[in-house]
Structures are given as C-alpha cells and as structure tokens.
N, C-alpha and C. Protein backbone atom coordinates (compact mmCIF):
# COMPACT_ATOMS: atom_id res chain seq x y z
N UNK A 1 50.46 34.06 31.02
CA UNK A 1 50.59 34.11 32.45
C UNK A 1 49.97 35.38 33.03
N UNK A 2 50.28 36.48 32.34
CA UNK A 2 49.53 37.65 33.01
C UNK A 2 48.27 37.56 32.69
N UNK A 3 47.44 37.04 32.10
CA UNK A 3 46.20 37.20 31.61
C UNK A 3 45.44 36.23 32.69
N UNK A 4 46.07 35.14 33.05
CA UNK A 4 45.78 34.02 34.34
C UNK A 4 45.90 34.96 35.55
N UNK A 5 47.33 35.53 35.66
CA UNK A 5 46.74 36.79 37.00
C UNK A 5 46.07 37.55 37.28
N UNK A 6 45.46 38.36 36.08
CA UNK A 6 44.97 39.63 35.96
C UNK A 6 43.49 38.62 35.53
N UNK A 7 43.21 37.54 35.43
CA UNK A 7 41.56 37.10 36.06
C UNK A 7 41.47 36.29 37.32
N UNK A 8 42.39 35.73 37.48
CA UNK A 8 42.48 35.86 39.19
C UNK A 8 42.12 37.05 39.99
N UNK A 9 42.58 38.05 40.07
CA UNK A 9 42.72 39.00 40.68
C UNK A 9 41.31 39.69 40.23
N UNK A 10 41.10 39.75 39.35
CA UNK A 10 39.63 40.15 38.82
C UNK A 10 38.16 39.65 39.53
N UNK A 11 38.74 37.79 39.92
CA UNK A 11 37.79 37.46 40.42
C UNK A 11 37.45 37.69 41.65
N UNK A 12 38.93 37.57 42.55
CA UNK A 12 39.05 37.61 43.79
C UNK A 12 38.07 39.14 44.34
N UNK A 13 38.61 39.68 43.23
CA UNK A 13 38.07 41.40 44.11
C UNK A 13 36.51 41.23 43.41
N UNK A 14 36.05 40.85 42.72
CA UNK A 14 34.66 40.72 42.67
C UNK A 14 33.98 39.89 43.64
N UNK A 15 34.64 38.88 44.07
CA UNK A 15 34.07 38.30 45.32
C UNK A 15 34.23 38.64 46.61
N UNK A 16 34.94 39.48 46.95
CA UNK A 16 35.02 40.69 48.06
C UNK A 16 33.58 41.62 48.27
N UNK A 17 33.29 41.92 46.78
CA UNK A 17 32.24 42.96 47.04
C UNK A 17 31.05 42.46 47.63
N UNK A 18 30.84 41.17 47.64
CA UNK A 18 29.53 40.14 48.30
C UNK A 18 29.87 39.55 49.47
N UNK A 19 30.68 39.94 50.12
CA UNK A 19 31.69 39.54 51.08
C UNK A 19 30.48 39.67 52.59
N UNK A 20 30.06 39.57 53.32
CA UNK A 20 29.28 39.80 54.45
C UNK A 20 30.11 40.42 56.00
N UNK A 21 29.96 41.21 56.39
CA UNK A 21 30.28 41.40 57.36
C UNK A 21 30.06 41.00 58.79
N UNK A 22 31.17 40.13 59.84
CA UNK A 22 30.29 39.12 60.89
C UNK A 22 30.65 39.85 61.93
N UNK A 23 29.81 40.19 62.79
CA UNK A 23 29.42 40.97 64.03
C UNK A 23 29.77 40.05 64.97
N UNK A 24 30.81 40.15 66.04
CA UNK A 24 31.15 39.62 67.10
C UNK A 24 30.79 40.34 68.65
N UNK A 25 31.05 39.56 69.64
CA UNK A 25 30.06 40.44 70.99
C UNK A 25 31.16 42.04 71.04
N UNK A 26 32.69 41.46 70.94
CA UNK A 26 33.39 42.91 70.88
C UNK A 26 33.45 43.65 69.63
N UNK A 27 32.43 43.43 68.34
CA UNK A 27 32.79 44.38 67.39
C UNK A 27 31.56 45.47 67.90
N UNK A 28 30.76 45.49 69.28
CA UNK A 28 29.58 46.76 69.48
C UNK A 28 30.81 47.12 71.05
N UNK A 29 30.64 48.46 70.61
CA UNK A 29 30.90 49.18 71.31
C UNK A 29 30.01 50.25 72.61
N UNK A 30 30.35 50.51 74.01
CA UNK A 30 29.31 50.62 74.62
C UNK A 30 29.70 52.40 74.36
N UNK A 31 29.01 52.80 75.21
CA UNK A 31 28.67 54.24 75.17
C UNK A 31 28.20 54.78 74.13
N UNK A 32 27.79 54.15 72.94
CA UNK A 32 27.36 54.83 71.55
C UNK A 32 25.56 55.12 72.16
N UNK A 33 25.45 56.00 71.47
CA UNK A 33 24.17 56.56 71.63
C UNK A 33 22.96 57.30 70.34
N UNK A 34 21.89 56.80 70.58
CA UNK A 34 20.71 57.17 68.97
C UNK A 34 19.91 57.58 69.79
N UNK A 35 19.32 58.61 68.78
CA UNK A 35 18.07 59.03 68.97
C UNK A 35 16.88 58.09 67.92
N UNK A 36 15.99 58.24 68.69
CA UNK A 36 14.83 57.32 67.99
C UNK A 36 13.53 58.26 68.10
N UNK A 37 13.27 57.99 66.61
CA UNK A 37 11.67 58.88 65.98
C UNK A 37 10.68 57.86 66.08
N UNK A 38 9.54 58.30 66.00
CA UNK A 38 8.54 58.03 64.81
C UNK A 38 7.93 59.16 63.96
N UNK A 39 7.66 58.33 62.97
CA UNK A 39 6.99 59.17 61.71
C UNK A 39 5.96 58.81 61.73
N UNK A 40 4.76 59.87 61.80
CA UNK A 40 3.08 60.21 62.24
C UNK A 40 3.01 60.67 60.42
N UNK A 41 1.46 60.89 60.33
CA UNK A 41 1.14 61.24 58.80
C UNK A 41 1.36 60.60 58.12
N UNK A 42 1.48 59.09 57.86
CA UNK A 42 1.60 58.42 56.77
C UNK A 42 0.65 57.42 56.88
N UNK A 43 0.49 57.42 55.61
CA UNK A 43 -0.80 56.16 55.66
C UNK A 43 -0.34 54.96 54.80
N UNK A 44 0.25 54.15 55.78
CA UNK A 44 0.53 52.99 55.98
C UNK A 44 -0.34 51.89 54.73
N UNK A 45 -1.38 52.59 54.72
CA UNK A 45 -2.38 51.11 53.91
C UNK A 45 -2.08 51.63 52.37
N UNK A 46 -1.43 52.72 52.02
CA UNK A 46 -0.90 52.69 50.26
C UNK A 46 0.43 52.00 50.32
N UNK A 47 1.12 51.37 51.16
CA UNK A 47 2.39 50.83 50.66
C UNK A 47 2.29 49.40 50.10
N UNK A 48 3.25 49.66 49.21
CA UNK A 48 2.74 48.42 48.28
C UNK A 48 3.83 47.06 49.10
N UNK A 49 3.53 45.99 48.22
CA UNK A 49 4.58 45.18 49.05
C UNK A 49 6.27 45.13 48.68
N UNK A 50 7.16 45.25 49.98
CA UNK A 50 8.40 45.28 49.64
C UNK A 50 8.60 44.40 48.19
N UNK A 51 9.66 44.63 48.00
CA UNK A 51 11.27 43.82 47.08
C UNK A 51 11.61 44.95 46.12
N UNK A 52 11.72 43.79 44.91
CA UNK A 52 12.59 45.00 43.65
C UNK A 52 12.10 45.81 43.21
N UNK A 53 12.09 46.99 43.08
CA UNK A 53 11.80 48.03 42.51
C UNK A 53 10.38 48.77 43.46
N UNK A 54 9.95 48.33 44.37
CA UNK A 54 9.15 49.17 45.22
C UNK A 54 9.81 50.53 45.69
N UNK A 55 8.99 51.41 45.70
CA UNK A 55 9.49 52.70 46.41
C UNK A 55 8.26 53.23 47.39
N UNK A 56 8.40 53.72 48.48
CA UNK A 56 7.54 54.42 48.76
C UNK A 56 7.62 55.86 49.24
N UNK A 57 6.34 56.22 49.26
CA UNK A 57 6.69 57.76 49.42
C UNK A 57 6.13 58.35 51.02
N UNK A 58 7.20 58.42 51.91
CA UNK A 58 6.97 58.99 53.14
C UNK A 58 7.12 60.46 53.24
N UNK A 59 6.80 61.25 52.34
CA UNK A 59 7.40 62.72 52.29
C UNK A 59 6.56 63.25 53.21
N UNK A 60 5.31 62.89 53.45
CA UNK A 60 4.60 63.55 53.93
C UNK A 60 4.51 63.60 55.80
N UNK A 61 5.07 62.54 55.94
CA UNK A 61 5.48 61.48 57.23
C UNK A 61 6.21 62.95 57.89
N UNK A 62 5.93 63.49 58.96
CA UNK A 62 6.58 64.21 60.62
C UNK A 62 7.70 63.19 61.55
N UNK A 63 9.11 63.52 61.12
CA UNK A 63 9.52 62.86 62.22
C UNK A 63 9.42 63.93 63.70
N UNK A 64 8.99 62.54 64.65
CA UNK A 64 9.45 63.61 66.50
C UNK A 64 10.14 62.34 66.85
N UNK A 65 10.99 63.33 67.86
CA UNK A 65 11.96 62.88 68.77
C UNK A 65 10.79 61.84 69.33
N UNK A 66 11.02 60.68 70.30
CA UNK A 66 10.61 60.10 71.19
C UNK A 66 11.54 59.45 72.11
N UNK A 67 12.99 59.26 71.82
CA UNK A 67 13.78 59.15 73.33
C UNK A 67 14.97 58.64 72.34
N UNK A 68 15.84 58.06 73.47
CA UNK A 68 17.10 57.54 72.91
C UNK A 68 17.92 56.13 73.27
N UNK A 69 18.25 55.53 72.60
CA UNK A 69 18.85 53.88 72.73
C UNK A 69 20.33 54.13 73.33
N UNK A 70 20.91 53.50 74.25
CA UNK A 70 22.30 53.57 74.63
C UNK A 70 22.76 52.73 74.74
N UNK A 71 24.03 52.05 73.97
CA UNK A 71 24.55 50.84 74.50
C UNK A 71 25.81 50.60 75.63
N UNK A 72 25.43 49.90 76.34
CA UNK A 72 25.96 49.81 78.02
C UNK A 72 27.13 48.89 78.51
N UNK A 73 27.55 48.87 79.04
CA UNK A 73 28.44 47.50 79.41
C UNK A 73 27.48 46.67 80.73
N UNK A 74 26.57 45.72 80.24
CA UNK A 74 26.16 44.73 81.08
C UNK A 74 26.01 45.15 82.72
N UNK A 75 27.37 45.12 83.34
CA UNK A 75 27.43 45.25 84.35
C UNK A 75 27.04 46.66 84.98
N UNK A 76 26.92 47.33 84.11
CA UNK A 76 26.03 48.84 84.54
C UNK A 76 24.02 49.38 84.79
N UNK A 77 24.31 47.81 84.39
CA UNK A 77 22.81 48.31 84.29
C UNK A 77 22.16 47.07 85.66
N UNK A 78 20.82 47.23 86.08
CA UNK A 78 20.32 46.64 87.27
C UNK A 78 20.08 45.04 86.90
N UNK A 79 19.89 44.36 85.95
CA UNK A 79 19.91 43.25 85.73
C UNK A 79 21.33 42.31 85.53
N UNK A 80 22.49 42.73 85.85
CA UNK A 80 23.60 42.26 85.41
C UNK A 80 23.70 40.73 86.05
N UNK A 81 22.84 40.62 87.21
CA UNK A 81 23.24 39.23 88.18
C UNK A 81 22.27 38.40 87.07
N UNK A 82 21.33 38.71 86.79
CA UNK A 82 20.10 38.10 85.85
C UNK A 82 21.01 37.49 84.34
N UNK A 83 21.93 38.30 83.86
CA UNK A 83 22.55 37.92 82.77
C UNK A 83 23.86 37.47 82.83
N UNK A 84 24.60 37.06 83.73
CA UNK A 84 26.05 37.06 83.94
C UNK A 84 26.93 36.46 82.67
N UNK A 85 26.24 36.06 81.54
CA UNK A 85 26.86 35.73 80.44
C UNK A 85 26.94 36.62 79.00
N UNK A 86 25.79 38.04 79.61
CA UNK A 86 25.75 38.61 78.60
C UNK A 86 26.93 39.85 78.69
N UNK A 87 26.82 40.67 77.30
CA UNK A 87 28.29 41.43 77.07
C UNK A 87 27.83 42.57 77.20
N UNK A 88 26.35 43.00 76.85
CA UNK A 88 26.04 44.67 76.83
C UNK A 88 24.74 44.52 77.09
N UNK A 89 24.44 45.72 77.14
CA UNK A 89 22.95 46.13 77.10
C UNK A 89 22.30 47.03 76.39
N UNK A 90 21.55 47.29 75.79
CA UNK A 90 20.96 48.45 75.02
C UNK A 90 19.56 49.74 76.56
N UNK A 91 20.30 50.60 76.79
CA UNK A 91 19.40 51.38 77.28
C UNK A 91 18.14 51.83 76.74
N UNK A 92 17.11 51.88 76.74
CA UNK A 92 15.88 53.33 76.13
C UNK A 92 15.13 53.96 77.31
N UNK A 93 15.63 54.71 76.44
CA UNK A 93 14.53 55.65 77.74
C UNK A 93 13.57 56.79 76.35
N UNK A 94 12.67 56.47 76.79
CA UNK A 94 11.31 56.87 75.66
C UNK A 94 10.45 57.46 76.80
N UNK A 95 9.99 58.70 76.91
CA UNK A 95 8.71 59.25 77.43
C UNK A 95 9.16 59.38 78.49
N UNK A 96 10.63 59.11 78.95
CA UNK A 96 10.85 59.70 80.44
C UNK A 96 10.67 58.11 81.22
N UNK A 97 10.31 56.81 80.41
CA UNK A 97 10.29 55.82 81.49
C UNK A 97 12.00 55.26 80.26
N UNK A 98 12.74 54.51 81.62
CA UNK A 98 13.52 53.67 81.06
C UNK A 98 13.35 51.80 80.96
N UNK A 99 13.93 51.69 80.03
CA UNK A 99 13.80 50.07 80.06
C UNK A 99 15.21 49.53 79.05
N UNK A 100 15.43 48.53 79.50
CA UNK A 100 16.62 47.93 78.76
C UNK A 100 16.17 46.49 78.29
C-alpha cells in the first residue's frame, strides 16, 4: 500500500513540473512598467538556426535605452470608446513619440 502511494505521489508531482501556466485578462496587472533596449553591434548573419543546443554569442552587442512599455487600464488611454471590450493597454513611448 505505501509503495502504491509513494508512486502516486511521485507521479502526480512529476506532472506538476510540465504543468503550463494560463494567463487570464485579470492575471496582468496595470501600472507595471519596462524599459526596452536594443542591442547594436551584432551581426545577426553568424547566428545559427534556433533549437537544441544552439547558443549564441551577443557579448559584443551595446544595449541603449530606447523608451518604455506601460501597462494601462483601457479606459485611460484615448482609444477606450474604439475598444469598449478590451481590459488594458500597453503604453510605449520610444523617442519621445507615444503609441499604444
């Protein structure tokens, strides 16, 4: 009997670890805020193609600032009549222009 529990329980928590996490409209929260780069100096045409065991090497890659993403509550931003079904908005403002 314990040997039937103790692989039950064995299995259960191994199938947890593959478990997926599901994003609902209230699991994003508004007021969170990123900064967003790009990385200049890299040359793009040595990367090999993604999957297993690819690595690449961006060491050489400059990150700069270029602006920041904000997430909004819908009704704050100028399009809210345009979306009346949506839940948020993502702000950017990059280079001093904004756009959502």
């Amino acid at each position: 009997m314990k040997k039937l529990i103790t692989s039950i329980a064995f299995v259960l928590s191994f199938v947890n670890l593959f478990a997926q996490p599901v994003l609902h409209g209230d699991s994003l929260h508004t007021g969170l805020s990123f900064n967003l780069y790009v990385i200049t100096n890299v040359n793009a045409s040595g990367f090999a193609p993604g999957g297993p065991n690819a690595s690449w090497d961006i060491s050489a890659g400059v990150a700069n600032l270029v602006g920041t993403a904000e997430f909004q509550a819908m009704a704050s931003t100028p399009f809210a009549a345009q979306y009346p079904a949506a839940n948020f908005a993502v702000k950017f403002v990059i280079g001093g222009v904004t756009d959502y």
